[in-house]
N, C-alpha and C. Protein backbone atom coordinates (compact mmCIF):
# COMPACT_ATOMS: atom_id res chain seq x y z
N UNK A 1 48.93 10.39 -69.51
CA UNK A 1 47.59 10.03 -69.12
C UNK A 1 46.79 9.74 -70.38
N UNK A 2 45.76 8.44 -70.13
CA UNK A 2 45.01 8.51 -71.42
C UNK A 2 43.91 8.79 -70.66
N UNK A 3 43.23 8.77 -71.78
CA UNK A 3 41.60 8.81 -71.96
C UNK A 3 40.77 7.97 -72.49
N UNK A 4 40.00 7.29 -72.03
CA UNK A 4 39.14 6.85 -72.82
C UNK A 4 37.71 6.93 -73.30
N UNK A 5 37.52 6.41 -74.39
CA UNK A 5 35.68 6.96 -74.63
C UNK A 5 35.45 6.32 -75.66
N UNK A 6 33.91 6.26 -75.40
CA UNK A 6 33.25 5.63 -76.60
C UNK A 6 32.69 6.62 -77.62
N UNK A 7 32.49 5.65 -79.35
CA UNK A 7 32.62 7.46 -79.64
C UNK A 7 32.34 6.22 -81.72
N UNK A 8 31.23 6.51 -82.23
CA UNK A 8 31.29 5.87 -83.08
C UNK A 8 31.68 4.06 -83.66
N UNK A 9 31.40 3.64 -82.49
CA UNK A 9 30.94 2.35 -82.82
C UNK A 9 32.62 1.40 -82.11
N UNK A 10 33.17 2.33 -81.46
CA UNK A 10 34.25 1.46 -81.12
C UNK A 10 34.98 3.19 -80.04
N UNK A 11 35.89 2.01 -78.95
CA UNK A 11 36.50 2.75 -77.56
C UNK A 11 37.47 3.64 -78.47
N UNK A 12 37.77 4.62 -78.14
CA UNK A 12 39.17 5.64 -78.72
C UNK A 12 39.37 5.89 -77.56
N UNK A 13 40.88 5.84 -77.75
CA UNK A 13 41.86 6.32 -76.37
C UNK A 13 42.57 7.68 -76.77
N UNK A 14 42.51 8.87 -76.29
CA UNK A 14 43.43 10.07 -76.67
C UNK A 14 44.25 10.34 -75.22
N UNK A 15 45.46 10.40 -76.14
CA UNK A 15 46.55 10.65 -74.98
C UNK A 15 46.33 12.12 -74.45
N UNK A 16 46.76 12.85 -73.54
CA UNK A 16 46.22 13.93 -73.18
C UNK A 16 47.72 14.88 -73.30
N UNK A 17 47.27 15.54 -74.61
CA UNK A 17 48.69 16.68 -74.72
C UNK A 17 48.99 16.34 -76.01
N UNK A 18 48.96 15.12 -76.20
CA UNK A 18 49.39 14.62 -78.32
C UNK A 18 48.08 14.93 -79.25
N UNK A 19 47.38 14.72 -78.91
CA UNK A 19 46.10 15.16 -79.38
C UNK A 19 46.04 14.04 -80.77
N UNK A 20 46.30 12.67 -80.48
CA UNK A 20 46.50 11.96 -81.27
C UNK A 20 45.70 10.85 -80.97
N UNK A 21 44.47 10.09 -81.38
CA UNK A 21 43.68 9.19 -81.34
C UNK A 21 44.20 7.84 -81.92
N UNK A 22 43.06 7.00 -81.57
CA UNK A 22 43.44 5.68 -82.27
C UNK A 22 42.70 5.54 -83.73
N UNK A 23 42.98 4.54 -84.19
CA UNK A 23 42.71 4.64 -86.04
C UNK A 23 40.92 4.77 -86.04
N UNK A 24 40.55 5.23 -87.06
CA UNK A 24 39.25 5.22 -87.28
C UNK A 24 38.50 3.70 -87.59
N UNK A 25 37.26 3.42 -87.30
CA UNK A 25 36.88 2.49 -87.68
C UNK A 25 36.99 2.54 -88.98
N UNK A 26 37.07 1.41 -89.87
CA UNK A 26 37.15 1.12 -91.63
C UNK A 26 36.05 0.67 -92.01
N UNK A 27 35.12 1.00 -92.76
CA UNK A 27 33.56 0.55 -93.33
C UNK A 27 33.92 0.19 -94.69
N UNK A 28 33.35 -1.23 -95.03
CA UNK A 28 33.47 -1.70 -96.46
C UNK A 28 32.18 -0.77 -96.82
N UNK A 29 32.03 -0.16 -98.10
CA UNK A 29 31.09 -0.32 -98.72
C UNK A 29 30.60 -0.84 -99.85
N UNK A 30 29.14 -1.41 -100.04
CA UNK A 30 29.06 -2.25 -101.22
C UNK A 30 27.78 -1.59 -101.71
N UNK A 31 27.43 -1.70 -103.14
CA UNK A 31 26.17 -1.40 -103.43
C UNK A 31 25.65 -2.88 -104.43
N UNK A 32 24.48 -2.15 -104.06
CA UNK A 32 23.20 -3.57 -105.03
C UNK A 32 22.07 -2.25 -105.50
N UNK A 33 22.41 -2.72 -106.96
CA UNK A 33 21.41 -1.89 -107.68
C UNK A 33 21.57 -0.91 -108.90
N UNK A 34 21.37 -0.05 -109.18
CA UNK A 34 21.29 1.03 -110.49
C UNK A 34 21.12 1.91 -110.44
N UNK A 35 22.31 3.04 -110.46
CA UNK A 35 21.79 4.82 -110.36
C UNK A 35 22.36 4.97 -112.04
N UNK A 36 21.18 6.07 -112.03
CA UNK A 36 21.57 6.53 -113.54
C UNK A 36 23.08 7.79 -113.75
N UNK A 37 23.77 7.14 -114.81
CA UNK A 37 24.75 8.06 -114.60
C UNK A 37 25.72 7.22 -114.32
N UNK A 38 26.21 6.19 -113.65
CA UNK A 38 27.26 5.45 -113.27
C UNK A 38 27.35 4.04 -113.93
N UNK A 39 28.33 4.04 -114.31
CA UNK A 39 28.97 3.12 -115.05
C UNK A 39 29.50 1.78 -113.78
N UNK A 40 29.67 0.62 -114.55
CA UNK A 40 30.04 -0.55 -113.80
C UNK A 40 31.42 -0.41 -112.99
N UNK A 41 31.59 -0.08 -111.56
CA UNK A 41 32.34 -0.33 -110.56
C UNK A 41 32.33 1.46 -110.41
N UNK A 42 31.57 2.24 -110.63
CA UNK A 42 31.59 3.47 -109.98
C UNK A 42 30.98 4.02 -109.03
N UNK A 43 29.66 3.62 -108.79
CA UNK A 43 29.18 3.89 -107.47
C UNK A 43 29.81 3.60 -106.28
N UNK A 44 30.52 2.34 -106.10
CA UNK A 44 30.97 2.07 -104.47
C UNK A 44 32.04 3.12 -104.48
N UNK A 45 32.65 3.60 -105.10
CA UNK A 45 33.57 4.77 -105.29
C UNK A 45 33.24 6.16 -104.51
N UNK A 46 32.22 6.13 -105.70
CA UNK A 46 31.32 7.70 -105.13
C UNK A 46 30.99 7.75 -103.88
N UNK A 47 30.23 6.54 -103.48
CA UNK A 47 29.30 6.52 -102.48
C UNK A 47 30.35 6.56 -100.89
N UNK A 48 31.50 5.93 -101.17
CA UNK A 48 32.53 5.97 -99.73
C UNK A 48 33.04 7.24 -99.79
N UNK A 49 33.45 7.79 -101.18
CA UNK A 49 34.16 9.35 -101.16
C UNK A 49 32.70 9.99 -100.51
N UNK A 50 31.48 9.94 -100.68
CA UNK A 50 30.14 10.63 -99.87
C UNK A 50 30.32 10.83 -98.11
N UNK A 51 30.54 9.13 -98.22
CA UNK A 51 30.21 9.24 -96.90
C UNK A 51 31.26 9.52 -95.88
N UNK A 52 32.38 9.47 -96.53
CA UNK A 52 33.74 10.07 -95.72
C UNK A 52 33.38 11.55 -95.41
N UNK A 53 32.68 11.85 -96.61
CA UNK A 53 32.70 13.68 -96.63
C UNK A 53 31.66 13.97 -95.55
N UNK A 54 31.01 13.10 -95.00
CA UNK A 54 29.56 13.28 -94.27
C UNK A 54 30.06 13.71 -92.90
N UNK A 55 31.50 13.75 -92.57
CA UNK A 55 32.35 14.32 -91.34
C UNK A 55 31.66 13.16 -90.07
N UNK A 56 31.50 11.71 -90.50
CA UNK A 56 31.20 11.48 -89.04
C UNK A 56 33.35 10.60 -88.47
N UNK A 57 32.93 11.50 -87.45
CA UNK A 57 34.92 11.15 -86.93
C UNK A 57 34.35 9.81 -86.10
N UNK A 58 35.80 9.30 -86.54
CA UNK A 58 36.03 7.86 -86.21
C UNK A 58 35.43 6.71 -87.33
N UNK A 59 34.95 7.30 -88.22
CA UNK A 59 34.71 6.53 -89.42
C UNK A 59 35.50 6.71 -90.20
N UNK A 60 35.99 5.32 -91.54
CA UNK A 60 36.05 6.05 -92.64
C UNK A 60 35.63 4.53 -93.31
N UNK A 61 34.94 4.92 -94.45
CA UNK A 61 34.84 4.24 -95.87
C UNK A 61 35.14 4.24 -96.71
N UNK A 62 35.51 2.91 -97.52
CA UNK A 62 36.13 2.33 -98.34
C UNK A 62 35.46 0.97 -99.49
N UNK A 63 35.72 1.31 -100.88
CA UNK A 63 34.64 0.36 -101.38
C UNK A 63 35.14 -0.66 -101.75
N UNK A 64 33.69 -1.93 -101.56
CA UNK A 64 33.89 -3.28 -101.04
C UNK A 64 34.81 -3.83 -102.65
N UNK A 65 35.91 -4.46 -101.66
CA UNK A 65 36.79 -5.13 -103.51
C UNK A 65 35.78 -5.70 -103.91
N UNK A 66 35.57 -6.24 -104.89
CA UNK A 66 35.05 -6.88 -106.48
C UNK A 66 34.95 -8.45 -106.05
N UNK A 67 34.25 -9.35 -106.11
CA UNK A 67 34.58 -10.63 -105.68
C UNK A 67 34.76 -11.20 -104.66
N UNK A 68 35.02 -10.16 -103.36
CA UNK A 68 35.32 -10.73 -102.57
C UNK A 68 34.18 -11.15 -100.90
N UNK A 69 34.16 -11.48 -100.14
CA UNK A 69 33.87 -11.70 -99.20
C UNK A 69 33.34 -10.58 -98.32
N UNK A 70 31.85 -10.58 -98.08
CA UNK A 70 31.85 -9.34 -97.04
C UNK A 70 32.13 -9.41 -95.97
N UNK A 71 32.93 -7.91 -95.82
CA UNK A 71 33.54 -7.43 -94.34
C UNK A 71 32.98 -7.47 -93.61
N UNK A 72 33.36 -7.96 -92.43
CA UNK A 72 32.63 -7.78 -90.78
C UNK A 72 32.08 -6.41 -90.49
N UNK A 73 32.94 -5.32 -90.79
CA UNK A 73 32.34 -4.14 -90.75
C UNK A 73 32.12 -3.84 -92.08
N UNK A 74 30.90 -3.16 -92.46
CA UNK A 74 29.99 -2.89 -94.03
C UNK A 74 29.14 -2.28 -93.65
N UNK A 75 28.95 -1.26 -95.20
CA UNK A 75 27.19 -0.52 -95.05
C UNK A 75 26.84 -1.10 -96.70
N UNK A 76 25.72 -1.72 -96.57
CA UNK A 76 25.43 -2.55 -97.73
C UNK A 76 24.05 -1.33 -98.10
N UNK A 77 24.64 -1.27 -99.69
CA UNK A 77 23.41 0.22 -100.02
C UNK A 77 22.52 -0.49 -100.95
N UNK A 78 21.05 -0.05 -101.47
CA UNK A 78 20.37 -0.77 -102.21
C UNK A 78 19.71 0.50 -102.91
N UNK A 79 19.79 0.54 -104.16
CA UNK A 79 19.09 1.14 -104.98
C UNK A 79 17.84 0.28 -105.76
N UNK A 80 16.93 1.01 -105.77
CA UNK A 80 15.57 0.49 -106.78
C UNK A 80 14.86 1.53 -107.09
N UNK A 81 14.52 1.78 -108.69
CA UNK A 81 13.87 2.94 -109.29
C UNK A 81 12.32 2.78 -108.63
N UNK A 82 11.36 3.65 -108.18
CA UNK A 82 10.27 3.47 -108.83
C UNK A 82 9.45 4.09 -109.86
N UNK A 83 8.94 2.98 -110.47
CA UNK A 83 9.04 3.48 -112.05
C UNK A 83 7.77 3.86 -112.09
N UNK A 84 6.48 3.81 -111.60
CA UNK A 84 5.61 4.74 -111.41
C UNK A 84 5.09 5.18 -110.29
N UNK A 85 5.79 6.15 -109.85
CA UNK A 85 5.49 7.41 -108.39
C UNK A 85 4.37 7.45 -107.80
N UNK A 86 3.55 7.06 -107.26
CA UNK A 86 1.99 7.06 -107.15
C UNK A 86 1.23 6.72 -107.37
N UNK A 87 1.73 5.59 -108.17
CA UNK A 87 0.56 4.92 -109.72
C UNK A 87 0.15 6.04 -110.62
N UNK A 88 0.93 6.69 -111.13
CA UNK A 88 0.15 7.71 -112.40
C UNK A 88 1.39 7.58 -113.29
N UNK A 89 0.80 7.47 -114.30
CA UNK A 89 1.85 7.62 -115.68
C UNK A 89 1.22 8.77 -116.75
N UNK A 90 1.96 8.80 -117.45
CA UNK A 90 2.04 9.97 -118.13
C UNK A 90 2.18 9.49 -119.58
N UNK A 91 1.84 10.08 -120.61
CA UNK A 91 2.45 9.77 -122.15
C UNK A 91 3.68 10.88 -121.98
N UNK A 92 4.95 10.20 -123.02
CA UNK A 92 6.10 10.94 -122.86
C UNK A 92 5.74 12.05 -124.39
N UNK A 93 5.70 13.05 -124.39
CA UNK A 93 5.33 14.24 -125.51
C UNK A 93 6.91 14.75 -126.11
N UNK A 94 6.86 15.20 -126.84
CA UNK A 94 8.22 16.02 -127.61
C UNK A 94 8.52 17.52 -126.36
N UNK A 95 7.58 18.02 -125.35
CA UNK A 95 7.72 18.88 -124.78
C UNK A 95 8.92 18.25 -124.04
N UNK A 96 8.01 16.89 -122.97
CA UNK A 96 8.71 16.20 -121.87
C UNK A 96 10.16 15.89 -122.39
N UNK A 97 10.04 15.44 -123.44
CA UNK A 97 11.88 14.95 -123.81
C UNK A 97 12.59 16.35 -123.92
N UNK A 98 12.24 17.24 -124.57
CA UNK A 98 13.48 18.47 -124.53
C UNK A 98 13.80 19.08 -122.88
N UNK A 99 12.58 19.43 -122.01
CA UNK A 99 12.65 19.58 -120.79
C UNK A 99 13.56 18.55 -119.68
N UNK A 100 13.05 16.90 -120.54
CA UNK A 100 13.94 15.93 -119.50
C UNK A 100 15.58 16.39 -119.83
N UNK A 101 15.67 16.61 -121.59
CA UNK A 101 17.43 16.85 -121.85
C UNK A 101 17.85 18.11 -121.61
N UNK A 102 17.15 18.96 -121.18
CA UNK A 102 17.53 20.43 -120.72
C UNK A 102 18.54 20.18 -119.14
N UNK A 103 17.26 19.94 -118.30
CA UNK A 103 16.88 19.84 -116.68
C UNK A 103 17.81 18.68 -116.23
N UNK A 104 17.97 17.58 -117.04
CA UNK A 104 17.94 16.19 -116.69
C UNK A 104 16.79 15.65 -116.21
N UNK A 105 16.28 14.46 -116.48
CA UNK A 105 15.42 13.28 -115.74
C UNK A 105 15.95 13.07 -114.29
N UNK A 106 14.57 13.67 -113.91
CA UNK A 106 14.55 13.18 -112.27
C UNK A 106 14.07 11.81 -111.91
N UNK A 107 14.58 11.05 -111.29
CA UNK A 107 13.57 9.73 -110.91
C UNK A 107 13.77 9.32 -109.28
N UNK A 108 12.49 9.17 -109.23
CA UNK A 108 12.10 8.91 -107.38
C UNK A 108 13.02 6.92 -107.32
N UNK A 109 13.70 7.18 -106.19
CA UNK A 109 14.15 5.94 -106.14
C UNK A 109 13.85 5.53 -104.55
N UNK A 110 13.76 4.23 -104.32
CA UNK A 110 14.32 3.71 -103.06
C UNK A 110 15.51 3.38 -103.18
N UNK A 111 16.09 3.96 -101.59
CA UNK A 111 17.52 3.69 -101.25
C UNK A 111 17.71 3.19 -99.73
N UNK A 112 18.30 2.21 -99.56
CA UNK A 112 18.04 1.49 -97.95
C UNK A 112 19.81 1.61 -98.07
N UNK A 113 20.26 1.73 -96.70
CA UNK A 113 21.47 1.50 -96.21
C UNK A 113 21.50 0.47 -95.17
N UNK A 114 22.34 -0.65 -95.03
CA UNK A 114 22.29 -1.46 -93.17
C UNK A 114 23.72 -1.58 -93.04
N UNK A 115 23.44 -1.25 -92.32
CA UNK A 115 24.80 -1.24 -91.20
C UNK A 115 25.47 -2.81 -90.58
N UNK A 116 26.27 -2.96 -90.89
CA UNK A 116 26.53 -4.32 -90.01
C UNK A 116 28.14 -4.00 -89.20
N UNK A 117 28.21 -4.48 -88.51
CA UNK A 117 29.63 -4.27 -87.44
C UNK A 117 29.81 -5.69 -86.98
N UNK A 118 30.87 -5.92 -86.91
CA UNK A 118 31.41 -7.25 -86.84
C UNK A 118 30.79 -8.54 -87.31
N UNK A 119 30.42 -8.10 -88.01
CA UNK A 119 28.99 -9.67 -89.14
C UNK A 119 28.37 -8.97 -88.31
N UNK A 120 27.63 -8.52 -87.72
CA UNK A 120 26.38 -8.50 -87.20
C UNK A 120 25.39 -7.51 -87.67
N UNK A 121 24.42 -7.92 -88.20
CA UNK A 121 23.26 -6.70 -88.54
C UNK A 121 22.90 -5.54 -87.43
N UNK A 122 23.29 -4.74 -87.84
CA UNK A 122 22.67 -3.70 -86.97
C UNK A 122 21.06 -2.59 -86.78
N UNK A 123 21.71 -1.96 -87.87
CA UNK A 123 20.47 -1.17 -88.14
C UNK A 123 20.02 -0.62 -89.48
N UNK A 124 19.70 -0.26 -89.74
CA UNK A 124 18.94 -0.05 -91.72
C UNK A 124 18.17 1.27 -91.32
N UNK A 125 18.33 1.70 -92.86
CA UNK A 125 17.72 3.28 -92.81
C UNK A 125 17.34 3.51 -94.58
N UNK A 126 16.48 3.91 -94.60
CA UNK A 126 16.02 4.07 -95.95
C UNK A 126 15.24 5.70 -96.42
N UNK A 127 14.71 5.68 -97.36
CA UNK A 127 14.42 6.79 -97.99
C UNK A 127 13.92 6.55 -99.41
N UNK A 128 13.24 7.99 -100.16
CA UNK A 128 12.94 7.38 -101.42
C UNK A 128 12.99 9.22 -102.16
N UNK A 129 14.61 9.20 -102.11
CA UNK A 129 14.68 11.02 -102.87
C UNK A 129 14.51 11.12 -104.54
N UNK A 130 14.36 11.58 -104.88
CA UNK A 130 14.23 12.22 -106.26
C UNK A 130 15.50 12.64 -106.72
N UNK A 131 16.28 12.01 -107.56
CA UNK A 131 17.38 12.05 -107.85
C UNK A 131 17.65 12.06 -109.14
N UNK A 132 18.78 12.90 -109.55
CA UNK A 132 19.04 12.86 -111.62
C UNK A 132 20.02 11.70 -111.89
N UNK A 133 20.80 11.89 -110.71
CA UNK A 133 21.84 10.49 -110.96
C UNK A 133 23.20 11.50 -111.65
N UNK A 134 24.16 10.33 -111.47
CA UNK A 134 25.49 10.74 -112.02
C UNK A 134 26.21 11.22 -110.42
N UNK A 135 27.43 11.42 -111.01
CA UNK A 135 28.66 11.89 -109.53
C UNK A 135 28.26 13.62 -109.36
N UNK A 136 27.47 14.48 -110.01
CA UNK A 136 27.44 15.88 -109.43
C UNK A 136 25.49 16.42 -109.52
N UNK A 137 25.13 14.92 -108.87
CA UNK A 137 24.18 15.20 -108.51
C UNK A 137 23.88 15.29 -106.90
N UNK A 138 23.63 17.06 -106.80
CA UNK A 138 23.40 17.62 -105.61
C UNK A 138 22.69 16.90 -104.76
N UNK A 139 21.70 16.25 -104.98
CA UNK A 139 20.18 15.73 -104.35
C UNK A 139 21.00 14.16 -104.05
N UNK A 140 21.27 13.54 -104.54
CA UNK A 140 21.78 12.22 -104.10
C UNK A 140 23.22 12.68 -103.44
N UNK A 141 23.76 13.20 -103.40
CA UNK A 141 24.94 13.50 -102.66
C UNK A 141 24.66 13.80 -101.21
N UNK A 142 23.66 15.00 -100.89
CA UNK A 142 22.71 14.90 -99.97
C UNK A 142 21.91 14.18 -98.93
N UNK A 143 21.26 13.46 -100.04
CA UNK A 143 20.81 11.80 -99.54
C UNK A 143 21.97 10.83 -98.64
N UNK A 144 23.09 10.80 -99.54
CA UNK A 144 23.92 9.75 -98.94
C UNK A 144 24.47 10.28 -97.91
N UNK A 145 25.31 11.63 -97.72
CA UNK A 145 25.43 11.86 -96.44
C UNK A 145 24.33 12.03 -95.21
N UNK A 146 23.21 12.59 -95.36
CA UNK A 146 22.50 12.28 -94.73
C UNK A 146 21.74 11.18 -94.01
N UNK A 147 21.84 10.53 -94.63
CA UNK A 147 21.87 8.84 -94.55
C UNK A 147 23.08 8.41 -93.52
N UNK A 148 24.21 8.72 -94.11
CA UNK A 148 25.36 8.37 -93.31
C UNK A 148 25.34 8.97 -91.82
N UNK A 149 25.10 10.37 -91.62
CA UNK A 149 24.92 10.41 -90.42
C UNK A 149 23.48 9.96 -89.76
N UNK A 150 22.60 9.65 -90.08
CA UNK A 150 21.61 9.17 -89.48
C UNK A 150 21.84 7.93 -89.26
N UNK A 151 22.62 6.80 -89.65
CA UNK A 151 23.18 5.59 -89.25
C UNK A 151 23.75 5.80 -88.09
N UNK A 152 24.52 7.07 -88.00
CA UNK A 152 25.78 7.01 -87.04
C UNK A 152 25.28 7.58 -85.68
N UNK A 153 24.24 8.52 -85.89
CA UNK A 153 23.66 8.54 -84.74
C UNK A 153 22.53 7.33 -84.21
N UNK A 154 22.13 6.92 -84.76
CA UNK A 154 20.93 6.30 -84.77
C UNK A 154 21.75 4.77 -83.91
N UNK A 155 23.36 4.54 -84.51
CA UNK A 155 23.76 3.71 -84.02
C UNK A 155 24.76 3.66 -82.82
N UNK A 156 24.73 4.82 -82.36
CA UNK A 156 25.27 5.29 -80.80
C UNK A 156 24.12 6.33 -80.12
N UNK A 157 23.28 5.50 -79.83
CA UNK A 157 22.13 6.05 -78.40
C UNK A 157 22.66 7.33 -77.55
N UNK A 158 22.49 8.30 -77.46
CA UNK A 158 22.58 9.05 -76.45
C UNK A 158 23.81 10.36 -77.08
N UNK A 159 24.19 9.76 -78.11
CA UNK A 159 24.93 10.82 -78.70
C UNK A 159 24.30 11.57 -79.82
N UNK A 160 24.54 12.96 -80.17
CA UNK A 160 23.69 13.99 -81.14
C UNK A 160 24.48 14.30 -81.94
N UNK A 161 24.45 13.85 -83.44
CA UNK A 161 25.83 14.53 -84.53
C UNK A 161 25.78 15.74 -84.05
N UNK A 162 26.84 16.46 -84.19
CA UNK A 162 27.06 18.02 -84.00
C UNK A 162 26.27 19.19 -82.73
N UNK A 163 26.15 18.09 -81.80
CA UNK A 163 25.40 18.48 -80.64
C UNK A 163 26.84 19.59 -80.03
N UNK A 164 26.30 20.28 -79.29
CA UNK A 164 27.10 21.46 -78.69
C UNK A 164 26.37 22.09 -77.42
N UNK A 165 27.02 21.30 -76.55
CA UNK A 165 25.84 21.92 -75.35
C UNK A 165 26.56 23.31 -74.76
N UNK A 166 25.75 23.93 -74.26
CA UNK A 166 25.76 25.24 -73.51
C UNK A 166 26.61 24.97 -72.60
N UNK A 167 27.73 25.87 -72.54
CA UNK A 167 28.73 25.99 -71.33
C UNK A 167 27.75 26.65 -70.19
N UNK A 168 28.57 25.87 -69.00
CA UNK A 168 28.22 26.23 -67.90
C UNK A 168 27.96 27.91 -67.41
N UNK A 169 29.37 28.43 -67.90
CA UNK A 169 28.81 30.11 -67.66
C UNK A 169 28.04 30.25 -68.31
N UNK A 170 27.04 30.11 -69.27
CA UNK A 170 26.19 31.11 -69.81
C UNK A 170 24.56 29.99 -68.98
N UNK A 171 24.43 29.63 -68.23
CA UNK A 171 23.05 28.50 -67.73
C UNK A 171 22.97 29.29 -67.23
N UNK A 172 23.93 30.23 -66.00
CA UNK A 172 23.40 31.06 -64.69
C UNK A 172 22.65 32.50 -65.81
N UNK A 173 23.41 32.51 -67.05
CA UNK A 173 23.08 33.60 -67.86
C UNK A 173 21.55 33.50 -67.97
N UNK A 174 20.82 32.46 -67.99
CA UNK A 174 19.29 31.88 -68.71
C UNK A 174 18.52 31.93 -67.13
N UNK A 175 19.22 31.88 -66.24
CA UNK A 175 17.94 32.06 -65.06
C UNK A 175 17.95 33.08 -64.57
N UNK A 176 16.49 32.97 -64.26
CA UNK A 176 15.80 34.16 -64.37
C UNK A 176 15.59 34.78 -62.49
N UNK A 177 15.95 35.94 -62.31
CA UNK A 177 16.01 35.65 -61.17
C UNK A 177 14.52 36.20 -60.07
N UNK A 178 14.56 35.73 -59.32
CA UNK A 178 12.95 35.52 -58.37
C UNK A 178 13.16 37.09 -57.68
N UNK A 179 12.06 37.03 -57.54
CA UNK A 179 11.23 38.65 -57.05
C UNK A 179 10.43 38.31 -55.59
């Protein structure tokens, strides 16, 4: 007997007893832009090892080859610094530089993700986190999975990442009974 269901952007069939699905969807990813910390052809790297880790099932990502043609399925990422936060600037002092090389330099960026599935534009999601940059920065690691699942819900209606509804025995547990 199979099964079928919809379930991340495409039908999966599970046989019932193999516990064995059909392949995951494949996401190119590509980036446009500049994080501090990464060198030329390292971000699309990072950013698919991110969003694999972001646990949404039936996905996986993979970064976009070099030269080539974008994939029907893609999440196209966009980085842009902004270089003054509010409109206020600051003079940089001998304090600020030992504190920036202690701490690291934080910088507020915009970051947009869009989604496309079969050429087709889907949906876009953005943000603007405060980030040090590099591969073991907590705060952008964060960002991108979070990002990633907010695509994934955002792009199947009616489904809740990590939703877990209440079994039936415990509902009769919650009513309350009449007097």
């Amino acid at each position: 007997m199979v099964v079928a269901f919809t379930a991340m952007g495409g039908t999966q069939a599970l046989a019932a007893g193999d516990g064995q699905s059909s392949a995951p969807k494949t996401f190119s990813v590509s980036v446009k832009g500049w994080v501090p910390g990464f060198g030329r052809g390292e971000l699309e790297p990072f950013i698919a090892k991110e969003m694999d880790q972001a646990a949404v099932a039936g996905w996986h990502f993979i970064p976009a080859p070099a030269d080539a043609a974008a994939a029907p399925d893609r999440v196209e990422w966009r980085f842009k610094p902004n270089r003054y936060a509010g409109g206020l600037t600051y003079r940089r002092t001998g304090i600020v530089r030992r504190i920036d090389r202690i701490f690291g330099k934080h910088r507020l960026v915009s970051v947009e993700a869009r989604l496309y599935r079969n050429g087709e534009y889907e949906l876009r999601e953005s943000a603007q986190p405060t980030i040090q940059g590099g591969p073991r920065d907590a705060d952008l690691q964060k960002q991108i999975m979070d990002m990633t699942r907010s695509l994934e819900s955002a792009s199947n209606p009616g489904v809740e990442p990590n939703s877990d509804p209440l079994p039936a025995s415990n509902v009769a547990d919650l009513v309350m009974p009449s007097h």
